[in-house]
Protein backbone atom coordinates (compact mmCIF):
# COMPACT_ATOMS: atom_id res chain seq x y z
CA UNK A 1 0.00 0.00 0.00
CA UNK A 2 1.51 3.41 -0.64
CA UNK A 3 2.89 5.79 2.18
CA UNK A 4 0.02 6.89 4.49
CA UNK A 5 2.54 9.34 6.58
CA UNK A 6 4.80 12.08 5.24
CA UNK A 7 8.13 10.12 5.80
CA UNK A 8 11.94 11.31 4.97
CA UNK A 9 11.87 10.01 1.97
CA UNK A 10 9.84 12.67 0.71
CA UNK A 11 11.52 15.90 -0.24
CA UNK A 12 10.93 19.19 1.35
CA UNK A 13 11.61 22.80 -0.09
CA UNK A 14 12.69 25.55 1.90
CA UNK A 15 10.43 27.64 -0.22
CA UNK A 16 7.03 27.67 -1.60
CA UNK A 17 7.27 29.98 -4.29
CA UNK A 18 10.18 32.73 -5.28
CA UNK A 19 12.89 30.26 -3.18
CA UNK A 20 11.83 31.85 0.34
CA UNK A 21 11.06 30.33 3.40
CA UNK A 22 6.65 31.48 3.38
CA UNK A 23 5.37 33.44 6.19
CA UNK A 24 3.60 32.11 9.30
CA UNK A 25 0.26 30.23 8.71
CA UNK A 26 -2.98 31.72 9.71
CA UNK A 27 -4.06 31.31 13.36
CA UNK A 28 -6.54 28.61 12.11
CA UNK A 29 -5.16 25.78 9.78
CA UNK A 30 -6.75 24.43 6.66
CA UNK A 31 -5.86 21.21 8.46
CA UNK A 32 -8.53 21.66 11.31
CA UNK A 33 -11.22 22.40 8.51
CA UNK A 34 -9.59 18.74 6.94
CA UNK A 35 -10.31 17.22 9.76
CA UNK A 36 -14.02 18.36 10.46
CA UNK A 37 -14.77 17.26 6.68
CA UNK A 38 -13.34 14.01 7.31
CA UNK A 39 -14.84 13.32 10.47
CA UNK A 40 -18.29 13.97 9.38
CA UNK A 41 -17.85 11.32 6.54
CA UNK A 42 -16.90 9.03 9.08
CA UNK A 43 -19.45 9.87 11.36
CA UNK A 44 -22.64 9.08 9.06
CA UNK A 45 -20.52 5.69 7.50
CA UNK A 46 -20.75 5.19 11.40
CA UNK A 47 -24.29 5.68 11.61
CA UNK A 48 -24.81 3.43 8.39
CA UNK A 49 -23.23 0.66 9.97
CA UNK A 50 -25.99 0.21 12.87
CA UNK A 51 -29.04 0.56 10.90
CA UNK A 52 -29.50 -3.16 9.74
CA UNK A 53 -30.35 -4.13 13.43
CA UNK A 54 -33.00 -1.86 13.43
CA UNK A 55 -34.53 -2.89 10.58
CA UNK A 56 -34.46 -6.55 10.95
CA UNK A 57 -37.90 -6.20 13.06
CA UNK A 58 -39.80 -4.06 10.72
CA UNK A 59 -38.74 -5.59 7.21
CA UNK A 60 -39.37 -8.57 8.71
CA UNK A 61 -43.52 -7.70 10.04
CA UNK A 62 -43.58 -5.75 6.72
CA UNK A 63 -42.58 -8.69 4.01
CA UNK A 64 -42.83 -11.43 6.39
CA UNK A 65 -39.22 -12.11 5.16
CA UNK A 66 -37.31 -14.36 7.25
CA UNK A 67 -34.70 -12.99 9.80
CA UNK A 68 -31.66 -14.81 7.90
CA UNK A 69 -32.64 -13.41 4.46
CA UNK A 70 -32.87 -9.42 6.04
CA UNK A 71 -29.20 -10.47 7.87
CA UNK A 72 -27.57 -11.54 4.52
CA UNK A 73 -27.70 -7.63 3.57
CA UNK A 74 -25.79 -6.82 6.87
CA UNK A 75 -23.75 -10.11 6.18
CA UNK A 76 -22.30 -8.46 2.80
CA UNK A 77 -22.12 -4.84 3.82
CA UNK A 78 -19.57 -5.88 6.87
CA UNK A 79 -17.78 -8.30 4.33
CA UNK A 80 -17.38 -5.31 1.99
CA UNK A 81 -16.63 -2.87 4.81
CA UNK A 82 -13.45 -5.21 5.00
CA UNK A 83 -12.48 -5.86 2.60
CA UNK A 84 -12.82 -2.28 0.33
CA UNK A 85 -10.67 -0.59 2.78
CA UNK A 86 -7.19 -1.31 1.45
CA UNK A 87 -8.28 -1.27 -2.43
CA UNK A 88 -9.65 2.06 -1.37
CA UNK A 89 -6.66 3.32 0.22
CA UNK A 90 -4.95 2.37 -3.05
CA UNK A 91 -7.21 4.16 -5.04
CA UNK A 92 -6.96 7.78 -2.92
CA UNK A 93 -3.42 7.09 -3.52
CA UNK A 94 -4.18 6.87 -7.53
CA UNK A 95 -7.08 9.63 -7.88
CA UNK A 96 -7.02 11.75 -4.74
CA UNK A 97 -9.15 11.44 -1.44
CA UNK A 98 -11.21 13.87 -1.94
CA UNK A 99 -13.12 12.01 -5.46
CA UNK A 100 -12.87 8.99 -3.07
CA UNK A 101 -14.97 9.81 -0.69
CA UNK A 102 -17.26 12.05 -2.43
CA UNK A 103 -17.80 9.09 -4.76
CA UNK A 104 -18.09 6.86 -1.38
CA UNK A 105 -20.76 9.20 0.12
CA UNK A 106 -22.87 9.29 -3.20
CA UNK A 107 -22.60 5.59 -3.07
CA UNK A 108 -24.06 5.46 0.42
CA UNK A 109 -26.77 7.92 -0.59
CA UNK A 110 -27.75 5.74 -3.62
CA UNK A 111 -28.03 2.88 -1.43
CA UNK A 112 -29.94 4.33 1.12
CA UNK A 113 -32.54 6.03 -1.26
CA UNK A 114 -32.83 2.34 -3.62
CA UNK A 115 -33.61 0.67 -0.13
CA UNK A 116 -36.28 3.02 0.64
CA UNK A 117 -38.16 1.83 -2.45
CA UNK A 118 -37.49 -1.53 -2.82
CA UNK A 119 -39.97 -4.75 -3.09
CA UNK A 120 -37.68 -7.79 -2.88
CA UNK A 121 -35.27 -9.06 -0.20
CA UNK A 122 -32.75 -9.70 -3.18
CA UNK A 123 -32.93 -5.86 -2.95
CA UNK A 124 -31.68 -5.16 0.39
CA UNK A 125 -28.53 -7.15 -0.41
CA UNK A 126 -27.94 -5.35 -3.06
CA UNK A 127 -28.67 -1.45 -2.01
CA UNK A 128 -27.57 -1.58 1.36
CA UNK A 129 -25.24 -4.76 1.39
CA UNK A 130 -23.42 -3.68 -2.15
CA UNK A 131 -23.69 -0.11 -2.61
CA UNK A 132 -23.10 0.56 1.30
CA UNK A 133 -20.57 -1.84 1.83
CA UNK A 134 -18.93 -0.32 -1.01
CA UNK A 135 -19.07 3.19 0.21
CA UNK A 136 -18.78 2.73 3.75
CA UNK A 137 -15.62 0.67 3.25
CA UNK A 138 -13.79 3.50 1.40
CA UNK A 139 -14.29 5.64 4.88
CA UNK A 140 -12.31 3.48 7.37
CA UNK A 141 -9.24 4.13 9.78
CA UNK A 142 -7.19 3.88 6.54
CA UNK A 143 -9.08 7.00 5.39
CA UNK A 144 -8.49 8.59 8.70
CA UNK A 145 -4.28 7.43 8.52
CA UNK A 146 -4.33 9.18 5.23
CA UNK A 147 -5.71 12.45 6.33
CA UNK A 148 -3.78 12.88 9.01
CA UNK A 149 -0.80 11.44 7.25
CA UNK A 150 -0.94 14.19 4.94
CA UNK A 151 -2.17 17.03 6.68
CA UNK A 152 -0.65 16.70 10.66
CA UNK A 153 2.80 17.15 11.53
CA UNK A 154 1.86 17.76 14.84
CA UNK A 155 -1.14 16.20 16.65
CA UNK A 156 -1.12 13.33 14.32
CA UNK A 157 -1.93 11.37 17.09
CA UNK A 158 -4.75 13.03 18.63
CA UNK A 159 -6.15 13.64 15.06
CA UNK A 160 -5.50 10.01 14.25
CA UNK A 161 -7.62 8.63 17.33
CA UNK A 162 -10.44 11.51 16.82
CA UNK A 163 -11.08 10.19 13.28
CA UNK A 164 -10.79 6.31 14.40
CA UNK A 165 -13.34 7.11 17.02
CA UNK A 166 -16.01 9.26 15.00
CA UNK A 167 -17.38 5.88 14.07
CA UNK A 168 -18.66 5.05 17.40
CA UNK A 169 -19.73 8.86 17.39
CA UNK A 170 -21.98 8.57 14.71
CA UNK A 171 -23.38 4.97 16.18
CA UNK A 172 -24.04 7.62 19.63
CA UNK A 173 -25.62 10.58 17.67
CA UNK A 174 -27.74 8.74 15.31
CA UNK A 175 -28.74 5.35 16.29
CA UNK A 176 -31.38 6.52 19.09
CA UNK A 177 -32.91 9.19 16.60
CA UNK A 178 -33.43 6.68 14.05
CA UNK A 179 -34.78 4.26 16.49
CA UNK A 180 -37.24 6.79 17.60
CA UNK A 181 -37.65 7.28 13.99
CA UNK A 182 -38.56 4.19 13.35
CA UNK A 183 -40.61 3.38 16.26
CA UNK A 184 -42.60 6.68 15.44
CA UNK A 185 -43.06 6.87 11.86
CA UNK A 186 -41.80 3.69 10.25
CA UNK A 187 -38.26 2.24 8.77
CA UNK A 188 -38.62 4.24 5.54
CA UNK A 189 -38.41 7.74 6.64
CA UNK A 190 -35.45 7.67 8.91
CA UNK A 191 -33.38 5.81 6.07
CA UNK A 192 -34.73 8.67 3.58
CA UNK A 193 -33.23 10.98 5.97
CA UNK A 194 -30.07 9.56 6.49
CA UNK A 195 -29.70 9.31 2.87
CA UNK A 196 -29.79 13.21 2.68
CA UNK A 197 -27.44 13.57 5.47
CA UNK A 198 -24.83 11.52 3.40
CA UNK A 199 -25.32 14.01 0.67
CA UNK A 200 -25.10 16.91 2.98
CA UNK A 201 -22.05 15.45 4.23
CA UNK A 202 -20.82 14.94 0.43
CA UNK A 203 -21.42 18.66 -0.27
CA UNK A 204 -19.40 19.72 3.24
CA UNK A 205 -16.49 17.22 1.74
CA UNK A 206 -15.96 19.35 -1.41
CA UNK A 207 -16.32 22.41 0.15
CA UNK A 208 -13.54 21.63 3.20
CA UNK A 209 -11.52 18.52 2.06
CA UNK A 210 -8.53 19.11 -0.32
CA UNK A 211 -5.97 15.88 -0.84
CA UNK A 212 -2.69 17.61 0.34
CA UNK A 213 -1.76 21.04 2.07
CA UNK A 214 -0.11 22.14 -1.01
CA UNK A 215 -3.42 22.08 -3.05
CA UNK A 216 -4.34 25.16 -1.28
CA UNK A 217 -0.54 26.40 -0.99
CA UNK A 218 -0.27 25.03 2.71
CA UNK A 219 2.05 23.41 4.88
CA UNK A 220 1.15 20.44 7.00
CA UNK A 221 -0.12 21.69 10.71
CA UNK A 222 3.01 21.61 12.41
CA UNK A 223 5.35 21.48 9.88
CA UNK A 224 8.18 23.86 9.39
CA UNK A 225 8.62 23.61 5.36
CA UNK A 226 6.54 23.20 3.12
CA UNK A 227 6.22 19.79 1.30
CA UNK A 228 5.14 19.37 -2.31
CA UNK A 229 2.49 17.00 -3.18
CA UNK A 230 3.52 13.33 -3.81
CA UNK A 231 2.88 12.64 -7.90
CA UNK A 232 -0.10 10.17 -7.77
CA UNK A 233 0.89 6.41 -6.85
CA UNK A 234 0.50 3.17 -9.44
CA UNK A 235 0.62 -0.08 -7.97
CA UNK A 236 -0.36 -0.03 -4.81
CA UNK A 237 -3.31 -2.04 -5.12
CA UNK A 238 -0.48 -5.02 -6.40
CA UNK A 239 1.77 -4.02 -2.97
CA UNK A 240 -0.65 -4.67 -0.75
CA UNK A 241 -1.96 -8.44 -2.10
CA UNK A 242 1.66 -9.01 -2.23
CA UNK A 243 2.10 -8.28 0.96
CA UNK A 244 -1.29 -10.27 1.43
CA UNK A 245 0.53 -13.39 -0.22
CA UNK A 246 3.46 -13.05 1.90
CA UNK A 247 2.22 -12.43 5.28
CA UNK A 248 -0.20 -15.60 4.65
CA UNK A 249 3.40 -17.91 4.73
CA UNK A 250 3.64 -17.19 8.29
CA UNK A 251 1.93 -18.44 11.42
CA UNK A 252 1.61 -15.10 13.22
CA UNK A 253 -0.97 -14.10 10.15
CA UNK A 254 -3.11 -16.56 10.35
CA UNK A 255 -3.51 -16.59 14.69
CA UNK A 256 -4.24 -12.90 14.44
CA UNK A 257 -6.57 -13.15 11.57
CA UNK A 258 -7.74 -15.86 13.35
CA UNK A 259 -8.14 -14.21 16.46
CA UNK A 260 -10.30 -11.19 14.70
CA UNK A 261 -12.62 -13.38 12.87
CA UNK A 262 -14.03 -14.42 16.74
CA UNK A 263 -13.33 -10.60 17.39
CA UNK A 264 -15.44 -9.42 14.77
CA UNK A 265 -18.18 -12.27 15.21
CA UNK A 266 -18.60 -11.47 18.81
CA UNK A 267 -18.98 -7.26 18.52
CA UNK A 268 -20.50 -5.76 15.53
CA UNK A 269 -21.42 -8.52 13.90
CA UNK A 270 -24.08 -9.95 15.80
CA UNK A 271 -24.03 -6.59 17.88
CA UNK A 272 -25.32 -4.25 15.48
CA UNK A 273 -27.92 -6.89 13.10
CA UNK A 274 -28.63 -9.12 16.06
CA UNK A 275 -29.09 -6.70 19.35
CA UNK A 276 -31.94 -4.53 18.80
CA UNK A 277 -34.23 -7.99 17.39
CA UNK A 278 -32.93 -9.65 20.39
CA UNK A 279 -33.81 -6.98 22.84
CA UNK A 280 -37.44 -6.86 20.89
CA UNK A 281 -37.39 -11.27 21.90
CA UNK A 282 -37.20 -9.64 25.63
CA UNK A 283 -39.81 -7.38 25.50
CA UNK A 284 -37.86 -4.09 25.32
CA UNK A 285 -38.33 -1.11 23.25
CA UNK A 286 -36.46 -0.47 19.99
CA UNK A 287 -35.44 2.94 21.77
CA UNK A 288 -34.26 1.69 25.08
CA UNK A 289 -32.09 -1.02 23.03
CA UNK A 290 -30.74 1.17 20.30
CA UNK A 291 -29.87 3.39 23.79
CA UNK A 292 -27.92 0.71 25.12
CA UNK A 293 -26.03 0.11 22.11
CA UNK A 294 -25.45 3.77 21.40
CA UNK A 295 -23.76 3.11 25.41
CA UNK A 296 -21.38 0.29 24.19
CA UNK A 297 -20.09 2.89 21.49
CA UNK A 298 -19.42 5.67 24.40
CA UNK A 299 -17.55 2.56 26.17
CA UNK A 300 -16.23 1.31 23.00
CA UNK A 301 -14.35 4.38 22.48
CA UNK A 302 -12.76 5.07 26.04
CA UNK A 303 -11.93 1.35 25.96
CA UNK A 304 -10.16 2.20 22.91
CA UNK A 305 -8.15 4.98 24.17
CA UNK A 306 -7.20 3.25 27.24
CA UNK A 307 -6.27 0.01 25.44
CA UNK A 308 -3.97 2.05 23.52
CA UNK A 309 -2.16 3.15 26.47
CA UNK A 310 -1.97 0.50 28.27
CA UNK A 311 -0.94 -1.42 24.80
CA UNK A 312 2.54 1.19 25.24
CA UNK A 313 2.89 -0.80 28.54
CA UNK A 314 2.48 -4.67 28.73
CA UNK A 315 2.69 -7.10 26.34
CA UNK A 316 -0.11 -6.76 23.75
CA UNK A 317 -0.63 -11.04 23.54
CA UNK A 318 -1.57 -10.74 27.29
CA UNK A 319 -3.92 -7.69 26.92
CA UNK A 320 -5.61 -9.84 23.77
CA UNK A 321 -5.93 -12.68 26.18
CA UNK A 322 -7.32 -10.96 29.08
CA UNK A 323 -9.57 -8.41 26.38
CA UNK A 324 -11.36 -12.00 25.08
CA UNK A 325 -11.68 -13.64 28.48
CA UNK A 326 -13.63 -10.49 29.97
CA UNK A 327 -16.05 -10.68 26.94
CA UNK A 328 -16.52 -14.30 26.73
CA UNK A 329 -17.94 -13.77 30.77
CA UNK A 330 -19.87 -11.09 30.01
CA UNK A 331 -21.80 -12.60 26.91
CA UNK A 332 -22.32 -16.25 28.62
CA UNK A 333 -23.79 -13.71 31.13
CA UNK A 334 -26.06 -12.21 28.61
CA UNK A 335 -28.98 -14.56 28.53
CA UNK A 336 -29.59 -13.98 32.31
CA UNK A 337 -29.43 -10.00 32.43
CA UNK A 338 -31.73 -9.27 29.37
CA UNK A 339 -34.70 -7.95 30.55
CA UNK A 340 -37.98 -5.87 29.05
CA UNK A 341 -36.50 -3.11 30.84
CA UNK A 342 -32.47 -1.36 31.47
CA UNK A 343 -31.73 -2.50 34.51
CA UNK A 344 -28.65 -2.04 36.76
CA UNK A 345 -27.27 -6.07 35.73
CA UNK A 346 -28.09 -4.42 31.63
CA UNK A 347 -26.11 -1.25 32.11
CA UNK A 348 -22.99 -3.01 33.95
CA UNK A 349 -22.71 -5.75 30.57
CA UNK A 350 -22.96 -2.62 28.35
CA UNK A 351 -20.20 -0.84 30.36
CA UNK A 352 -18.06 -3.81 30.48
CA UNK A 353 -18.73 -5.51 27.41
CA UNK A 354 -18.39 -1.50 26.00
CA UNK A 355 -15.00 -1.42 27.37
CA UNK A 356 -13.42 -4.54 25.82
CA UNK A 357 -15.15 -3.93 22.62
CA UNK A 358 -12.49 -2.37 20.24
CA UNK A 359 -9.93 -2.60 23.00
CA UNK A 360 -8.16 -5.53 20.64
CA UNK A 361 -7.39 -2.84 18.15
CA UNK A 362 -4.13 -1.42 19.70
CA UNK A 363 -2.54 -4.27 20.79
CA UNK A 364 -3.34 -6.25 16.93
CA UNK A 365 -1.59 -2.69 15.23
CA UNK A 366 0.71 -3.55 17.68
CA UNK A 367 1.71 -6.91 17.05
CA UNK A 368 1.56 -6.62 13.51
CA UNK A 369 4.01 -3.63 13.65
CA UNK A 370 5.99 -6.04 15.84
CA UNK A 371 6.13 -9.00 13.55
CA UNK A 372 5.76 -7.55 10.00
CA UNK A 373 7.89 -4.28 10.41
CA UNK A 374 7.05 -1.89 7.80
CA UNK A 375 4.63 -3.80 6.28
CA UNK A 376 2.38 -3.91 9.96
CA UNK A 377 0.33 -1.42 8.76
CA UNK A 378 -0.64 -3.22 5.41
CA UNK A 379 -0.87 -6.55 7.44
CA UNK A 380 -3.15 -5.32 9.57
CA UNK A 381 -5.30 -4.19 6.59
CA UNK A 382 -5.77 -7.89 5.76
CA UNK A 383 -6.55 -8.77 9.35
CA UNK A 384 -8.96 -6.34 9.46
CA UNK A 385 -10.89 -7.64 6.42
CA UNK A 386 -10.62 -11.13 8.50
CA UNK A 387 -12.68 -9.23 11.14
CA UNK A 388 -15.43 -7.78 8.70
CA UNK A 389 -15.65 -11.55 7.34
CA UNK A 390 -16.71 -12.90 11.19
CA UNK A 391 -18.81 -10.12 11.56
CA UNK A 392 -20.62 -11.11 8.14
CA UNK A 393 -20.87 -14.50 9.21
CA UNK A 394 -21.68 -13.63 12.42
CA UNK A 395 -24.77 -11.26 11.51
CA UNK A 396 -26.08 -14.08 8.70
CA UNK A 397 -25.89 -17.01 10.86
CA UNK A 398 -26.92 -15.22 14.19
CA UNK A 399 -30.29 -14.83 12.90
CA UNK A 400 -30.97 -17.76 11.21
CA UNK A 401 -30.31 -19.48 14.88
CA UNK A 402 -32.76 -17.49 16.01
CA UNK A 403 -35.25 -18.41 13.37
CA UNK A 404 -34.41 -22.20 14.02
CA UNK A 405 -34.14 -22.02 17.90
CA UNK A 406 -37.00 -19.23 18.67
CA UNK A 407 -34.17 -17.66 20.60
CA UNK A 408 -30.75 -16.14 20.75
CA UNK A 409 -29.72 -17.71 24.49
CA UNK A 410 -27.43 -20.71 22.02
CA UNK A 411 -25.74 -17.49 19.45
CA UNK A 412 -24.63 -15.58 22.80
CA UNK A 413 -23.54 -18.83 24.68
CA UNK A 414 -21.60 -20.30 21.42
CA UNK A 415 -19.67 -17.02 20.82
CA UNK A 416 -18.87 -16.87 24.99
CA UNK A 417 -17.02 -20.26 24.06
CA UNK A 418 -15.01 -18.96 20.91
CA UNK A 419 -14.00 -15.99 22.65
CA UNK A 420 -12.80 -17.99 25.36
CA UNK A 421 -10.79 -20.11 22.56
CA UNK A 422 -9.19 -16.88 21.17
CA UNK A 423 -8.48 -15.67 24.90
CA UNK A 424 -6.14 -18.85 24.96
CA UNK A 425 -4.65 -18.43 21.35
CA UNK A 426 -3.69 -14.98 21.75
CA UNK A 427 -0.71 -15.67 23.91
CA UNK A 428 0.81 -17.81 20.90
CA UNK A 429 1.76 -14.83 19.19
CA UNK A 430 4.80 -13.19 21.60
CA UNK A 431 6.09 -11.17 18.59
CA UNK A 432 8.77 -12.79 16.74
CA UNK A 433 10.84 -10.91 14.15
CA UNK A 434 11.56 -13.62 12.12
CA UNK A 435 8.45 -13.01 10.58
CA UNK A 436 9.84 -9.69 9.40
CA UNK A 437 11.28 -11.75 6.25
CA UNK A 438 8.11 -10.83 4.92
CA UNK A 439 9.54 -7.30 4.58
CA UNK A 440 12.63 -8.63 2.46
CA UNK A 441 10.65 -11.11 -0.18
C-alpha cells in the first residue's frame, strides 16, 4: 500500500514559491477544517453501519421475510466494509481522497434512497449490502491514517484517534434518533433521511476537504517547510496483495486473523444486526435497546483509548488474552441479564462488554508492527478484512439461529465459548521478528 505518513523520503523545499522560506500560517489551519470534513464522513458511515439491526424487526412484520434473508444484507455490507478498505486506500493514492470519498458518500446515498423503495429481499442485499458496503468501506481508519498522514505534523496522534473514534460517534448521535424514527413513523423515513445527510455530508467534503496542504498552498499543521504533493501512486493495489501473499506464509498471520474473525463475530457482527431484534425477543423497546447500544459505542471508544495506552505498557498477547476472556464472561452472562427493561445487571454488561469492545485494536496494530515491520500497517489491513468476514458471518448465521431455535440464548452462549478459545490463542503470538522476512521477499 503506498505511504500513508509524510516520511523522509519525501523531499521538502525551503520555499514555496520565489525560493523563500513562506510566512507564518494563519491562526486557524486548513488542516482543522480537513479534519471536520473528514470526520463527518466518518461519522454518518458510522451511523450506516448500525441501521441493519434496526430494521431486521420491521422488514421482517412488513414482508414477512425471514430474519436470515434481512441479515444476509448486513452479512455483505460488513464483508465489503473489509475488505474495500485497502483497495480504497490504493485508489486515494491513484485519484485523490477527496473524489474517493465524495464518490463513497454518493454511493451510500444511492443505497440508502434504492432501499427506501425496494420490493424484494434480493434488494436489500444489493442497495444496502453492495452499494453501502462499497461506500462505507472506502471511509475506514485507513481513510483517517491518510488524512492525518498528509495534513498533521503535529497532533497526528490526537487527530488520528479523533477520526478512528467518529465511528462510534456517529453509532451515539444517530442510532437513538433513528430508532425513535422508526418506532414513530416507520423504517422508511429515517433511512430517507439519512440518505440526505450523506449528501449533505458529500457537499461539506468538497467544500472543506482538499488531498494535500499544497493544493491550497499550505504546509502540514506543524510542519516547518513546506512539502510538495507526492505525484499520484500506481501499484499499490499489487503491494498490498503481495504483501497479502506473503504475510499468509507465516503463522503469526493466520492466529491474528484468526483471532479477529471471533473478534469481529462477537462485537459488531451480531451486535449491530442481532441486538436490537434480540432486545425486541425480551420485551424491550427499539429505543431503550438502540440506547444501550449507542452506550457500548461511548464505552467502546474510552476502551479504545485506554487500550492504547496501556498497549505502550504490557505485552499486547496478554492484553488480547485478558480483552477476550472479559467478553466471553460477560456474553455467557447475557442470557440472564436481558430484561424488558435497562436495569442495573443491563447497564454493567454494556459498560463492560463497551469497554473490551475495540480494545483488541491497539494491541493487533501492535503486534503486527511487531512481527511484519514496515509492512504492519498493510498486514493489519488484511486482518482487518478477516474481522469484517466474522462479523458477516456472524450477523447471517446469528439470525438464522434465532429463526431455528425461537431464541438467541445458544448465538450468545456459542460465541462466549469462541472468545474464550481466542483468549487462549492470543498468547501464541509473543512477537517474533523472524516473521519480518516478509519485509525482504
Amino acid at each position: 500500500m503506498a505511504e500513508l505518513t509524510t516520511t523522509p523520503g519525501h523531499e521538502r523545499t525551503e520555499a514555496h514559491e520565489g525560493g523563500r522560506a513562506g510566512p507564518p500560517g494563519p491562526r486557524f489551519h486548513r488542516a482543522w477544517a480537513v479534519a471536520l470534513a473528514a470526520g463527518a464522513a466518518i461519522v454518518t458511515a458510522g451511523a450506516f453501519t448500525t441501521v441493519p439491526g434496526l430494521l431486521v424487526t420491521p422488514l421482517h412484520a412488513s414482508y414477512a421475510w425471514d430474519r436470515g434473508q434481512i441479515a444476509l444484507a448486513a452479512s455483505v455490507n460488513m464483508v465489503l466494509f473489509g475488505l474495500t478498505a485497502p483497495f480504497a486506500a490504493a485508489l486515494m493514492d491513484r485519484v485523490g481522497i477527496r473524489r474517493v470519498v465524495v464518490g463513497a458518500l454518493l454511493l451510500v446515498t444511492a443505497g440508502a434512497l434504492l432501499t427506501s423503495v425496494m420490493a424484494q429481499s434480493w434488494q436489500l442485499t444489493a442497495y444496502w449490502g453492495v452499494l453501502i458496503g462499497l461506500g462505507s468501506g472506502c471511509l475506514t481508519m485507513t481513510f483517517a491514517a491518510s488524512i492525518t498522514g498528509s495534513w498533521f505534523e503535529r497532533r497526528r496522534g490526537l487527530v488520528t484517534g479523533v477520526l478512528s473514534s467518529s465511528s462510534h460517534l456517529g453509532q451515539l448521535l444517530f442510532l437513538p434518533l433513528l430508532a425513535w424514527g422508526v418506532d414513530r413513523h416507520g423504517w422508511r423515513p429515517p433511512v430517507v433521511t439519512l440518505a440526505f445527510v450523506a449528501l449533505a455530508v458529500a457537499a461539506l467534503v468538497l467544500l472543506l476537504l482538499r488531498d494535500h496542504p499544497a493544493d491550497v498552498g499550505a504546509k502540514p499543521y506543524g510542519a516547518r517547510e513546506f512539502v510538495p504533493k507526492p505525484p499520484p501512486v500506481s501499484g499499490a493495489a499489487r503491494r498490498a496483495l503481495r504483501v497479502l501473499f506473503d504475510a499468509a506464509r507465516t503463522g503469526p498471520f493466520w492466529v491474528l486473523a484468526g483471532m479477529f474473525v471471533i473478534c469481529g463475530a462477537s462485537t459488531n457482527g451480531i451486535m449491530w444486526s442481532n441486538w436490537a431484534p434480540a432486545a425486541h425477543d425480551h420485551g424491550m423497546r427499539a429505543t431503550a435497546a438502540a440506547s444501550l447500544l449507542s452506550l457500548i459505542g461511548v464505552f467502546s471508544a474510552l476502551g479504545a483509548v485506554f487500550s492504547g495506552w496501556l498497549t505502550d505498557r504490557f505485552d499486547p498477547s496478554r492484553l488480547l488474552s485478558a480483552y477476550f476472556a472479559v467478553r466471553a464472561l460477560t456474553l455467557l452472562a447475557l442470557p440472564m441479564v436481558f430484561s424488558s427493561t435497562v436495569t442495573p445487571t443491563m447497564v454493567a454488561f454494556v459498560v463492560v462488554y463497551g469497554l473490551v469492545d475495540v480494545a483488541t485494536v491497539p494491541p493487533v496494530i501492535a503486534l503486527a508492527d511487531r512481527v511484519y515491520g514496515e509492512h504492519g500497517p498493510i498486514v493489519f489491513g488484511w486482518v482487518n478484512s478477516a474481522h469484517q468476514l466474522g462479523a458477516g458471518a456472524s450477523a447471517f448465521l446469528g439470525a438464522a439461529a434465532r429463526d431455528l431455535l425461537g431464541a438467541y440464548d445458544v448465538v450468545w452462549t456459542s460465541l462466549s465459548a469462541v472468545c474464550l478459545a481466542a483468549s487462549l490463542l492470543a498468547v501464541v503470538v509473543r512477537g517474533p521478528r523472524q516473521a519480518r522476512r516478509v519485509a525482504a521477499q
